[in-house]
Structures are given as structure tokens and as C-alpha cells.
PDB file of N, CA and C in Angstrom:
ATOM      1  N   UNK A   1      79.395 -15.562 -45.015  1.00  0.00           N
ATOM      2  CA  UNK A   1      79.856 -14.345 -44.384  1.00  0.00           C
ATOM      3  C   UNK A   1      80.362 -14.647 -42.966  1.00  0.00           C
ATOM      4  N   UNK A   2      79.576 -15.442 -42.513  1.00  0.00           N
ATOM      5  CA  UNK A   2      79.664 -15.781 -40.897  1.00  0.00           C
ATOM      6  C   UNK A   2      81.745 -16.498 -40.656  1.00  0.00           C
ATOM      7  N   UNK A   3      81.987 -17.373 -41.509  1.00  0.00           N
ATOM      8  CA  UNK A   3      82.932 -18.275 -41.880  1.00  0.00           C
ATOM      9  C   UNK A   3      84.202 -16.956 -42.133  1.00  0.00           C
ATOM     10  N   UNK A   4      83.763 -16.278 -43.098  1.00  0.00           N
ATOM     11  CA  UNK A   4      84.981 -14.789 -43.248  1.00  0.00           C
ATOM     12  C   UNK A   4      84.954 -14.548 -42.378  1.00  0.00           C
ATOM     13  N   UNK A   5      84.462 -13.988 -41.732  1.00  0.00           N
ATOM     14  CA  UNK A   5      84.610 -12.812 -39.990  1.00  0.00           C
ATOM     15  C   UNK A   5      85.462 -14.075 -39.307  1.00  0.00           C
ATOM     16  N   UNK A   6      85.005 -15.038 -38.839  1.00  0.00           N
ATOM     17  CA  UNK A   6      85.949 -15.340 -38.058  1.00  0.00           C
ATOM     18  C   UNK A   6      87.349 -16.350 -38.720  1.00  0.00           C
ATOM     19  N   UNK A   7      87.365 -15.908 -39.982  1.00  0.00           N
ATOM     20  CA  UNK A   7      88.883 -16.589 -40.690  1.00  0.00           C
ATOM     21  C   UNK A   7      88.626 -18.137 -40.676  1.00  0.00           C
ATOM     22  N   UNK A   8      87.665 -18.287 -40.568  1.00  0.00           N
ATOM     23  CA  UNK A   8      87.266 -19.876 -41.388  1.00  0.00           C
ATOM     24  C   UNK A   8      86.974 -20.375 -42.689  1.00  0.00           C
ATOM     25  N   UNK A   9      87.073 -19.040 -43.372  1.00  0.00           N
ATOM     26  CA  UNK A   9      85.889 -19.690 -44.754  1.00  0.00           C
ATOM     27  C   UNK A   9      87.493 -20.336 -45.360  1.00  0.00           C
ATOM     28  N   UNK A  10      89.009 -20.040 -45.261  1.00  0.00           N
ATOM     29  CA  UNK A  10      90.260 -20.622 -45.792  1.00  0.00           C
ATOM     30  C   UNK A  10      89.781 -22.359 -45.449  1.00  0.00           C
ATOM     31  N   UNK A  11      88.985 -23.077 -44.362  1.00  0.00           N
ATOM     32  CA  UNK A  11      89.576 -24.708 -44.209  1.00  0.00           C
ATOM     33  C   UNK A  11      88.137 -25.616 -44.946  1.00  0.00           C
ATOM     34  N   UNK A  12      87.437 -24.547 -45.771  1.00  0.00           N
ATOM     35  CA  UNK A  12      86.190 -25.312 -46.007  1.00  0.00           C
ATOM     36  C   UNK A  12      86.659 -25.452 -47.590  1.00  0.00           C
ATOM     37  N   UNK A  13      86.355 -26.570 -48.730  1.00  0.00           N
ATOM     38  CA  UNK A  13      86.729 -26.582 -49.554  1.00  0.00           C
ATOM     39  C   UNK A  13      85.285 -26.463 -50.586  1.00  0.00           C
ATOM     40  N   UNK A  14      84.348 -26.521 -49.941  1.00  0.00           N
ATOM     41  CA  UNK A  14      82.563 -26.322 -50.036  1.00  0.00           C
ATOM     42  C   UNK A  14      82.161 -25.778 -48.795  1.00  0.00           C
ATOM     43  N   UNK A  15      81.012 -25.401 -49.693  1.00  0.00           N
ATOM     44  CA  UNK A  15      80.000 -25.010 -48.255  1.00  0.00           C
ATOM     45  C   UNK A  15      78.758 -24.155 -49.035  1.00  0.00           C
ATOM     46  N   UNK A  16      78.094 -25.275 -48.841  1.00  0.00           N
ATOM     47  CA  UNK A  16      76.657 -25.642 -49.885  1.00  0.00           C
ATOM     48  C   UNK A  16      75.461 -25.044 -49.343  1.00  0.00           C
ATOM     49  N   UNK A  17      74.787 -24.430 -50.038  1.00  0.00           N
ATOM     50  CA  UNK A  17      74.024 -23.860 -49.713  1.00  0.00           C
ATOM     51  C   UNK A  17      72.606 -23.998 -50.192  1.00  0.00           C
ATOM     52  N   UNK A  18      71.863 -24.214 -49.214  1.00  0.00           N
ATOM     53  CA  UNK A  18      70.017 -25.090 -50.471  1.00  0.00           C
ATOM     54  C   UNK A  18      69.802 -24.346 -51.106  1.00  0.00           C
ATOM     55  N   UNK A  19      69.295 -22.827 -50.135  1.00  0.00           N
ATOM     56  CA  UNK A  19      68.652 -21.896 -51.507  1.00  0.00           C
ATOM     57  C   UNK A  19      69.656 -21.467 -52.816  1.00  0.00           C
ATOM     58  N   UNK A  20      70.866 -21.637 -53.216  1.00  0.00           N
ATOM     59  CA  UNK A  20      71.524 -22.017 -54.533  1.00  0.00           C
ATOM     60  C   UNK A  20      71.476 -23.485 -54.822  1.00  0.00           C
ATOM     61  N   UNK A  21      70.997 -24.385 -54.221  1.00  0.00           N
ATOM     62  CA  UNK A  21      70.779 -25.751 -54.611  1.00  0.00           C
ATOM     63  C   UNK A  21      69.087 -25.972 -55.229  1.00  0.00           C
ATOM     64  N   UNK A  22      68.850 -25.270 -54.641  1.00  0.00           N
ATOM     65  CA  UNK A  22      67.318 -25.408 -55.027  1.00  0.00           C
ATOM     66  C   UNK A  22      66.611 -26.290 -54.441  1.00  0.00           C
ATOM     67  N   UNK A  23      66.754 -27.243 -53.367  1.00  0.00           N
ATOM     68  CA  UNK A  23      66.080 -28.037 -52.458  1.00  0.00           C
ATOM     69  C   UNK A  23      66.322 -27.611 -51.265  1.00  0.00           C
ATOM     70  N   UNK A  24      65.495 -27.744 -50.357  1.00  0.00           N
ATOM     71  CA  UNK A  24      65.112 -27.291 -48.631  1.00  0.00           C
ATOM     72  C   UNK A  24      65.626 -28.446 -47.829  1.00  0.00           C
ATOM     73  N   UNK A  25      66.177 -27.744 -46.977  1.00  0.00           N
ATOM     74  CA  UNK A  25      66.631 -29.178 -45.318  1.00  0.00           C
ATOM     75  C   UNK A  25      65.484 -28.814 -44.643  1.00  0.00           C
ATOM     76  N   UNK A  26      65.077 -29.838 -44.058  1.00  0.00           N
ATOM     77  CA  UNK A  26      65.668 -30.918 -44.118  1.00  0.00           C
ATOM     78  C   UNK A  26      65.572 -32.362 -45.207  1.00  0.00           C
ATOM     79  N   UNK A  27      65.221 -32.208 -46.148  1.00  0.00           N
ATOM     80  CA  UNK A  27      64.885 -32.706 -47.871  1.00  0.00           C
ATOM     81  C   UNK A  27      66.587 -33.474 -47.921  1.00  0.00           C
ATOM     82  N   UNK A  28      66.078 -34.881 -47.768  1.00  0.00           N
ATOM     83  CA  UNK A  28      67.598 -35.263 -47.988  1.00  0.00           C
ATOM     84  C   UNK A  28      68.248 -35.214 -49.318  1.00  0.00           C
ATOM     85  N   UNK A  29      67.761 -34.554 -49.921  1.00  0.00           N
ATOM     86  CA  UNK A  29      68.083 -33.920 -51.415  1.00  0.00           C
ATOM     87  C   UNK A  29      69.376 -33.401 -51.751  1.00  0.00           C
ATOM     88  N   UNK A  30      69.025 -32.159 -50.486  1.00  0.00           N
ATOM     89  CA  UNK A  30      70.813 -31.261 -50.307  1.00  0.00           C
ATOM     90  C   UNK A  30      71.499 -31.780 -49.305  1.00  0.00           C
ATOM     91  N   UNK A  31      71.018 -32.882 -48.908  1.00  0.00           N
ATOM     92  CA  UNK A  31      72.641 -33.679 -48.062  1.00  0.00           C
ATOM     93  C   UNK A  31      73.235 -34.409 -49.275  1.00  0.00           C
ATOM     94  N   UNK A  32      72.051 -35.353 -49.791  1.00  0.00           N
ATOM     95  CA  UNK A  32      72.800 -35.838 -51.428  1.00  0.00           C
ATOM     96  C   UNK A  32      73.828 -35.013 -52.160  1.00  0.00           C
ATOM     97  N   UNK A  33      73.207 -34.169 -52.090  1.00  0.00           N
ATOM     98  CA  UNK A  33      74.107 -33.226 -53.043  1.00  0.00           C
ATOM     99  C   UNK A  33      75.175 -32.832 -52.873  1.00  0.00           C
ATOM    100  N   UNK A  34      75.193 -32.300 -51.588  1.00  0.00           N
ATOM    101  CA  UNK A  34      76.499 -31.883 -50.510  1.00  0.00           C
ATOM    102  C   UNK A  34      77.576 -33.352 -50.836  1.00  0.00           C
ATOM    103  N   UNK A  35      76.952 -34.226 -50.379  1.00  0.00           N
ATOM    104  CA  UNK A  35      77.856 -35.695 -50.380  1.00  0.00           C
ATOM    105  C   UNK A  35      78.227 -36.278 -51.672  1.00  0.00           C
ATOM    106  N   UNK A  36      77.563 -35.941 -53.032  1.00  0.00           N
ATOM    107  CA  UNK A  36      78.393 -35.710 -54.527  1.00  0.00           C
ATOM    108  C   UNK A  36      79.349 -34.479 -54.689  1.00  0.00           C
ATOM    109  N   UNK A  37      79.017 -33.586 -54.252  1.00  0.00           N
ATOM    110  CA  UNK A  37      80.200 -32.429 -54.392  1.00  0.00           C
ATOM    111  C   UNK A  37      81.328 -32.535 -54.005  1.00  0.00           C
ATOM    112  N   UNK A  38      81.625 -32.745 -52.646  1.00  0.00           N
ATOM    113  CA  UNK A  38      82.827 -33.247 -52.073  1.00  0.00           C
ATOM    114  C   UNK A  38      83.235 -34.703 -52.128  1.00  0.00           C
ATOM    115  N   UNK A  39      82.365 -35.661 -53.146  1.00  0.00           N
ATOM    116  CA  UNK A  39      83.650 -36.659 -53.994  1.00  0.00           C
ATOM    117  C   UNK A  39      82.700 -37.767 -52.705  1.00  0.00           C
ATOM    118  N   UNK A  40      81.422 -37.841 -52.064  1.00  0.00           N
ATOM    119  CA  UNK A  40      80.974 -39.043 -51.593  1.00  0.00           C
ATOM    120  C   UNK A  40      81.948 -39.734 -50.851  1.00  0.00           C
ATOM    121  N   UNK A  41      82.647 -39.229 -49.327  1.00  0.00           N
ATOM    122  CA  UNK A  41      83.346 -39.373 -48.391  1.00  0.00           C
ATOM    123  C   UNK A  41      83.203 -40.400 -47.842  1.00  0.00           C
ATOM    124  N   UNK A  42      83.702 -41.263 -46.900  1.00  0.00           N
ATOM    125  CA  UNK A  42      82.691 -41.945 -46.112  1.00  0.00           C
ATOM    126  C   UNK A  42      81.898 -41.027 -45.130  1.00  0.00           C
ATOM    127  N   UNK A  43      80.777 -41.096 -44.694  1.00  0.00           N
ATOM    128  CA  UNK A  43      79.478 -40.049 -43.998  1.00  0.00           C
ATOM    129  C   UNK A  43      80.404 -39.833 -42.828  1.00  0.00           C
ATOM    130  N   UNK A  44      81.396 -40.847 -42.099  1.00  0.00           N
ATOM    131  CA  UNK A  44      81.621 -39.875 -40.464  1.00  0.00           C
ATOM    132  C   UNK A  44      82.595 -39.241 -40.704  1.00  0.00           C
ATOM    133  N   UNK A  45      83.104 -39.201 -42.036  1.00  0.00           N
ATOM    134  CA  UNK A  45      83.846 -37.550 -42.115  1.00  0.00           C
ATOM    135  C   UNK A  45      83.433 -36.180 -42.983  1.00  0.00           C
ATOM    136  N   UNK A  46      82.277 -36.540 -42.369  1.00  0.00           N
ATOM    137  CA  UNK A  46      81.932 -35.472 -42.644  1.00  0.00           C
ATOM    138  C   UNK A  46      81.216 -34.641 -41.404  1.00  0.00           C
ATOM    139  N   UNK A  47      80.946 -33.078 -41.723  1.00  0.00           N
ATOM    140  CA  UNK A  47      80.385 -32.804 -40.501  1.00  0.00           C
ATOM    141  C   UNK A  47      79.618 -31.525 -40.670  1.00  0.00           C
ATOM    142  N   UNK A  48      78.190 -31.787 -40.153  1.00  0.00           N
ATOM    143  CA  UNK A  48      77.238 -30.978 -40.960  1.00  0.00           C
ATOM    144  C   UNK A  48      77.097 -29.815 -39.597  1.00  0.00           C
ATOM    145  N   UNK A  49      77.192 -28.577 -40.157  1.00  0.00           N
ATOM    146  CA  UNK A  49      77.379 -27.590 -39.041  1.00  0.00           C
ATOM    147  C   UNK A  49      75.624 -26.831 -39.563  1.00  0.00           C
ATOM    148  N   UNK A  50      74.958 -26.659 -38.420  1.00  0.00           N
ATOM    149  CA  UNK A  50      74.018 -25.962 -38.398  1.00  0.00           C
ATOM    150  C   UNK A  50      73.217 -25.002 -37.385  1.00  0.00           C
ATOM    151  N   UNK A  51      72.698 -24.325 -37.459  1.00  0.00           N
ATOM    152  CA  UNK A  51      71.826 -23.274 -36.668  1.00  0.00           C
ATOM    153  C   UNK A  51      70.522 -23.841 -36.017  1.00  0.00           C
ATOM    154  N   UNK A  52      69.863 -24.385 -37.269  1.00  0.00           N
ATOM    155  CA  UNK A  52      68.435 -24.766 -36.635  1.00  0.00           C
ATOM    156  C   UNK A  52      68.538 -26.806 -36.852  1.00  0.00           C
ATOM    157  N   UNK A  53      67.987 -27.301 -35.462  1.00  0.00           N
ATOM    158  CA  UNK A  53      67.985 -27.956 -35.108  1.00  0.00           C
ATOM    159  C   UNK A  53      66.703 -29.537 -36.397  1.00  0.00           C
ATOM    160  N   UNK A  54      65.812 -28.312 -36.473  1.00  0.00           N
ATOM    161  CA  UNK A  54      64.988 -29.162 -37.450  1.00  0.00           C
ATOM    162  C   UNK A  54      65.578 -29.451 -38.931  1.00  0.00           C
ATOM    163  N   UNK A  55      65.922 -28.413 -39.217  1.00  0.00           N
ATOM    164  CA  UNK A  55      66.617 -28.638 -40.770  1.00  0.00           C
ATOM    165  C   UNK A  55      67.705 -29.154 -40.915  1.00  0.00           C
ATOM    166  N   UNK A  56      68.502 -28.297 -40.145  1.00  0.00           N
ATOM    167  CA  UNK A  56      70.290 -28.601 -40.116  1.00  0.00           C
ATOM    168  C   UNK A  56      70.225 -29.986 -39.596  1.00  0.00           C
ATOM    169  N   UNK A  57      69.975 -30.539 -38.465  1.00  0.00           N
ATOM    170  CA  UNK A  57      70.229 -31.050 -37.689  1.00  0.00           C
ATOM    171  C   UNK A  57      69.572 -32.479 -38.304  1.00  0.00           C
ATOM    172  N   UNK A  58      68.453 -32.247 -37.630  1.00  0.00           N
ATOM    173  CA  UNK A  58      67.638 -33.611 -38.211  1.00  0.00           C
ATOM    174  C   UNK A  58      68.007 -33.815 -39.877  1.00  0.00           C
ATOM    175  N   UNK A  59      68.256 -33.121 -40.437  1.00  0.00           N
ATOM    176  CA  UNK A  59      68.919 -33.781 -42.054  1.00  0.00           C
ATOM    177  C   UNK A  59      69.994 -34.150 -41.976  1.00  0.00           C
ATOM    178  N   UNK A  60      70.870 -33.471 -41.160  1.00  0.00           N
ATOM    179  CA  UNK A  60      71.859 -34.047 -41.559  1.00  0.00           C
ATOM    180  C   UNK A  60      72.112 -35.287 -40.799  1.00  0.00           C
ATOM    181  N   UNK A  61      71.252 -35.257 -39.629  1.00  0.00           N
ATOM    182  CA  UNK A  61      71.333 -36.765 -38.333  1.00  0.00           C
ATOM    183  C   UNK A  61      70.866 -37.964 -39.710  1.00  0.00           C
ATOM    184  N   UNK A  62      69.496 -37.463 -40.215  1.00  0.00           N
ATOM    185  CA  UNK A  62      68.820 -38.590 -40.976  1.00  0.00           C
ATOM    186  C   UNK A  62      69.637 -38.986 -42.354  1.00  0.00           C
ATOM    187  N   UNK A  63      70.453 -38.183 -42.566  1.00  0.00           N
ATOM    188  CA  UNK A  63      70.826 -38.570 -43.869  1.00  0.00           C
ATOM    189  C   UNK A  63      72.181 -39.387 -43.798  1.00  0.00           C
ATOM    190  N   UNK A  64      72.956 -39.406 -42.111  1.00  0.00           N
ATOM    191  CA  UNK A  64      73.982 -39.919 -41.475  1.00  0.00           C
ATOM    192  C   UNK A  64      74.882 -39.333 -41.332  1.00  0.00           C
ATOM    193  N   UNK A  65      75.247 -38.078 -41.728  1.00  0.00           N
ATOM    194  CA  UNK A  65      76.388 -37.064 -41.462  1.00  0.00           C
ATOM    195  C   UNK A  65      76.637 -36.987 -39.536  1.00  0.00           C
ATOM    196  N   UNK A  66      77.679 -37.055 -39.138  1.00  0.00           N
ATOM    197  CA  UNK A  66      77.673 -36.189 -37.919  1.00  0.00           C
ATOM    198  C   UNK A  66      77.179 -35.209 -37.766  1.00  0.00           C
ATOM    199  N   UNK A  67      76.680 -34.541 -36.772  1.00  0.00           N
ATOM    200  CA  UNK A  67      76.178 -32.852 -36.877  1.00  0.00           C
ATOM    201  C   UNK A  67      77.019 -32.584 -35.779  1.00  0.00           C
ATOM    202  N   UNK A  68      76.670 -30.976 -35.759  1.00  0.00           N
ATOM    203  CA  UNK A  68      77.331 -29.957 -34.909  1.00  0.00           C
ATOM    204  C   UNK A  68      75.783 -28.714 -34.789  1.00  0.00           C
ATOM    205  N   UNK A  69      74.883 -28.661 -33.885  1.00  0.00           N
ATOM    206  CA  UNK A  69      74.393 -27.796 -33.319  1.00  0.00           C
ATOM    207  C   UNK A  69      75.024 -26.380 -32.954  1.00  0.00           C
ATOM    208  N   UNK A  70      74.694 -25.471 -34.280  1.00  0.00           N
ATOM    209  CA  UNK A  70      75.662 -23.780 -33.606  1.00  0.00           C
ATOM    210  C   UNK A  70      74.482 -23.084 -32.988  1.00  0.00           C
ATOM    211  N   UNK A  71      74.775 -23.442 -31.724  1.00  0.00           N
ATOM    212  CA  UNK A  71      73.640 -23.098 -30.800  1.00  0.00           C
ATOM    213  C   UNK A  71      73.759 -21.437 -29.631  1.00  0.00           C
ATOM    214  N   UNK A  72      73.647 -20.570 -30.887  1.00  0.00           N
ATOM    215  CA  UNK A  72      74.369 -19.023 -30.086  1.00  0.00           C
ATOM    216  C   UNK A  72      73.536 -18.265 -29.477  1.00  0.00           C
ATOM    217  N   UNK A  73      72.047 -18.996 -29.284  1.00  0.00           N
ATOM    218  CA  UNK A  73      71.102 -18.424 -28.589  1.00  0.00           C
ATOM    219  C   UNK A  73      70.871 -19.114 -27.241  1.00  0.00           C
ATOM    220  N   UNK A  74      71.381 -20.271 -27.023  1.00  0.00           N
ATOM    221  CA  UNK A  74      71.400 -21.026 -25.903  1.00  0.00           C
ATOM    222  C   UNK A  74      70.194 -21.888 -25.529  1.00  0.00           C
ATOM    223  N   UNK A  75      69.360 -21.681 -26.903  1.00  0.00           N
ATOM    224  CA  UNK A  75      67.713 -22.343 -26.856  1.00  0.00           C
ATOM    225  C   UNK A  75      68.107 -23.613 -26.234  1.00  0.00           C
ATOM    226  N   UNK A  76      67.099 -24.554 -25.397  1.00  0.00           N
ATOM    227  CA  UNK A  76      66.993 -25.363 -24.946  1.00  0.00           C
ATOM    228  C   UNK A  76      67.012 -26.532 -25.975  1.00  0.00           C
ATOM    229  N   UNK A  77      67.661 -27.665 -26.034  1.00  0.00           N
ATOM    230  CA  UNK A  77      67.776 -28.927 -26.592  1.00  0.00           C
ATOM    231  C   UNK A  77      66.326 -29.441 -26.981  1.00  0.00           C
ATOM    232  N   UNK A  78      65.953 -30.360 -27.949  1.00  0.00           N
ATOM    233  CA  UNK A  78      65.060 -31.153 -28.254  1.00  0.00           C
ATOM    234  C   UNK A  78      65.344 -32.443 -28.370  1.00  0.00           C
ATOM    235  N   UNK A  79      64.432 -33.289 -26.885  1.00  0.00           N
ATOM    236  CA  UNK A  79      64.673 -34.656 -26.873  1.00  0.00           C
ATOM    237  C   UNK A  79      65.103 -35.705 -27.711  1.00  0.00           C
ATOM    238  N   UNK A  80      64.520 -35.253 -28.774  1.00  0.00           N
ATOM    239  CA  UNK A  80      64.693 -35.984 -30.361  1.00  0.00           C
ATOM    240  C   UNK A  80      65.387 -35.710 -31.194  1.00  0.00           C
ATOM    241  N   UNK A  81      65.974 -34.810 -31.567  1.00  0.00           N
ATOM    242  CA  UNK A  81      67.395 -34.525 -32.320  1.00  0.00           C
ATOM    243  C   UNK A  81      68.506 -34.209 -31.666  1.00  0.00           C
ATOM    244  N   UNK A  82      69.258 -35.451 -31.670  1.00  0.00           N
ATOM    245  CA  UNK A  82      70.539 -35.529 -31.072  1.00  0.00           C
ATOM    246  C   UNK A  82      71.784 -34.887 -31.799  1.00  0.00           C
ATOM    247  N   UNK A  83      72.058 -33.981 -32.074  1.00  0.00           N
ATOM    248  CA  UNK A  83      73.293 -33.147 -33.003  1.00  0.00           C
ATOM    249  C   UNK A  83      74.536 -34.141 -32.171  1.00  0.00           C
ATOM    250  N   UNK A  84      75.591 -34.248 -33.243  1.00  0.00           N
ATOM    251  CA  UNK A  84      76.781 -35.396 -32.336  1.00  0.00           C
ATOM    252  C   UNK A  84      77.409 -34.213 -31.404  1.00  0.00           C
ATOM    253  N   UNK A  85      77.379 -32.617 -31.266  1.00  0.00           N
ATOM    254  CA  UNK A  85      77.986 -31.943 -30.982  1.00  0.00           C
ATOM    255  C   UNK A  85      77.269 -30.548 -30.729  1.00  0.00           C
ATOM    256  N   UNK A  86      77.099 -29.743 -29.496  1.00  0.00           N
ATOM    257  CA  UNK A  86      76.706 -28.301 -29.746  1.00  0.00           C
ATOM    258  C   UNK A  86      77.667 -27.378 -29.520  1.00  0.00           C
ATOM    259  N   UNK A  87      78.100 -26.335 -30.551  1.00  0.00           N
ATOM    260  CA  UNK A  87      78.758 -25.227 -29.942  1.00  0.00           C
ATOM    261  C   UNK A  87      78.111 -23.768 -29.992  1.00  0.00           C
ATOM    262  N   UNK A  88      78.553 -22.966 -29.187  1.00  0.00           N
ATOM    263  CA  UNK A  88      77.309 -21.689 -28.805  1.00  0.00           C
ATOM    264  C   UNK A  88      78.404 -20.255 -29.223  1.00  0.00           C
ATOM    265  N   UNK A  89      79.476 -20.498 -30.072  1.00  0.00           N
ATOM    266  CA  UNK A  89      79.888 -19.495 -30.399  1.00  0.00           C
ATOM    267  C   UNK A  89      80.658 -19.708 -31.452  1.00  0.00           C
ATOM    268  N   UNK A  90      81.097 -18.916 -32.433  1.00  0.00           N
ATOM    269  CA  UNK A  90      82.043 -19.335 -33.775  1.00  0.00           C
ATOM    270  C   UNK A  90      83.337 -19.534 -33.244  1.00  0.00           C
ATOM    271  N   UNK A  91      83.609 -19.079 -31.852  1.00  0.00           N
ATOM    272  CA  UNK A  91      85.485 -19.081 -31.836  1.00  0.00           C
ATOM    273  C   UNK A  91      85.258 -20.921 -30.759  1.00  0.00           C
ATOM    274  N   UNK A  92      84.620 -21.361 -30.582  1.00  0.00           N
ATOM    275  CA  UNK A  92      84.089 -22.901 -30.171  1.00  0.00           C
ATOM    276  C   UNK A  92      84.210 -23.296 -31.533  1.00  0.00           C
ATOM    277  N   UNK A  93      83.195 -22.972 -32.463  1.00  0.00           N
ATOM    278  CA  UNK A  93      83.194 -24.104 -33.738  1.00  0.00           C
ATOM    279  C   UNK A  93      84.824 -24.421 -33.690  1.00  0.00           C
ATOM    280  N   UNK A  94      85.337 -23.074 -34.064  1.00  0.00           N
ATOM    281  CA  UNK A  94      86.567 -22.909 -34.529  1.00  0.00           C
ATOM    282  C   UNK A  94      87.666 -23.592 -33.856  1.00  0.00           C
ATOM    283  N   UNK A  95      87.393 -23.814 -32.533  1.00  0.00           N
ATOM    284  CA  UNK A  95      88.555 -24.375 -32.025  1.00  0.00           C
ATOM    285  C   UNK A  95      88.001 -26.276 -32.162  1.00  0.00           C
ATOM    286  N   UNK A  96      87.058 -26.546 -32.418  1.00  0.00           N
ATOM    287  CA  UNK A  96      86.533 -28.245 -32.828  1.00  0.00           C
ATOM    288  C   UNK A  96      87.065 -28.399 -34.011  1.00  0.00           C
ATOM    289  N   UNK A  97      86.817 -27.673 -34.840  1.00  0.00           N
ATOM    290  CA  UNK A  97      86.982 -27.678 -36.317  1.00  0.00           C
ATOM    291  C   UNK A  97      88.888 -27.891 -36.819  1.00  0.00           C
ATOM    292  N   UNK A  98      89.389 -26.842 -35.912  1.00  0.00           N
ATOM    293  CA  UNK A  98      90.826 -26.846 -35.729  1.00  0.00           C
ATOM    294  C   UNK A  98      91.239 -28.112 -35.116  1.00  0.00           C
ATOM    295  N   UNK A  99      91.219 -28.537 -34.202  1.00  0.00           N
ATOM    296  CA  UNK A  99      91.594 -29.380 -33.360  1.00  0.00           C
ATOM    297  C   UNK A  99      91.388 -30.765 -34.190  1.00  0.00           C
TER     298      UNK A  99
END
């Protein structure tokens, strides 16, 4: 829903979701899965966009994807999960994602 509102959901060709996968992030289960769906890329093109830092983030850091931290609450960073990227609003994703 988030992806419609701001006219993104047109550049995603997936966009996977656990609870229809049936495994939890950070469970490198549904990064597997994610990375058979879209045809097993090489990992730095890919780019795992997430909300929460433990699931999103740390799975997709551990499983080797790039991440992107969508950080729209402005919560403070955690020393230990390094996201390759934070953005704090969808028209930010949007202009990384574009660019």
C-alpha cells in the first residue's frame, strides 16, 4: 500500500512479503526466498528496504543484501546494525531508488 501512494509499486517487479511466505525476518529463510524469486541476482544488486532495524535490517545485512533503513520516526541508530543506507521519508526512498 505504502509503494501505491507514493507511485512506486510500477519499478518493483516483487516485493515479498514473510507473513505470505510463511517464515519471519529476520529467519534467513525469506531472504532465500526473496533471492530465488527474482532469478538469484548477484546480492549487491539487490536492495532490501526496511522499517525495523532488527528484522529488516539485520536479515537482510546477514544474509548480504545491501539494506536501506526507512527510518520515518527518526529513532536513534543501533551501534550494531549498519543498514548501507537510511531514508526518513518515502519521497527520499524514492528519489535513491530513482536515481
Amino acid at each position: 500500500m505504502r509503494l501505491e501512494k507514493m507511485g512506486l509499486s510500477n519499478h518493483f517487479d516483487h516485493v515479498i512479503i514473510s507473513e505470505q511466505v510463511g517464515v519471519a525476518k529476520p529467519d534467513l529463510g525469506i531472504f532465500s526466498h526473496a533471492h530465488d524469486t527474482i532469478g538469484r541476482p548477484c546480492k549487491s544488486r539487490v536492495l532490501m528496504v526496511g522499517d525495523n532495524l532488527h528484522s529488516d535490517i539485520l536479515g537482510g545485512v546477514n544474509f548480504g543484501f545491501d539494506t536501506c533503513w526507512f527510518n520515518a520516526s527518526g529513532s536513534a541508530a543501533h551501534q550494531e546494525i549498519k543498514p548501507s543506507l537510511t531514508v526518513e521519508s518515502l519521497g527520499e526512498l524514492k528519489q535513491v531508488l530513482v536515481a
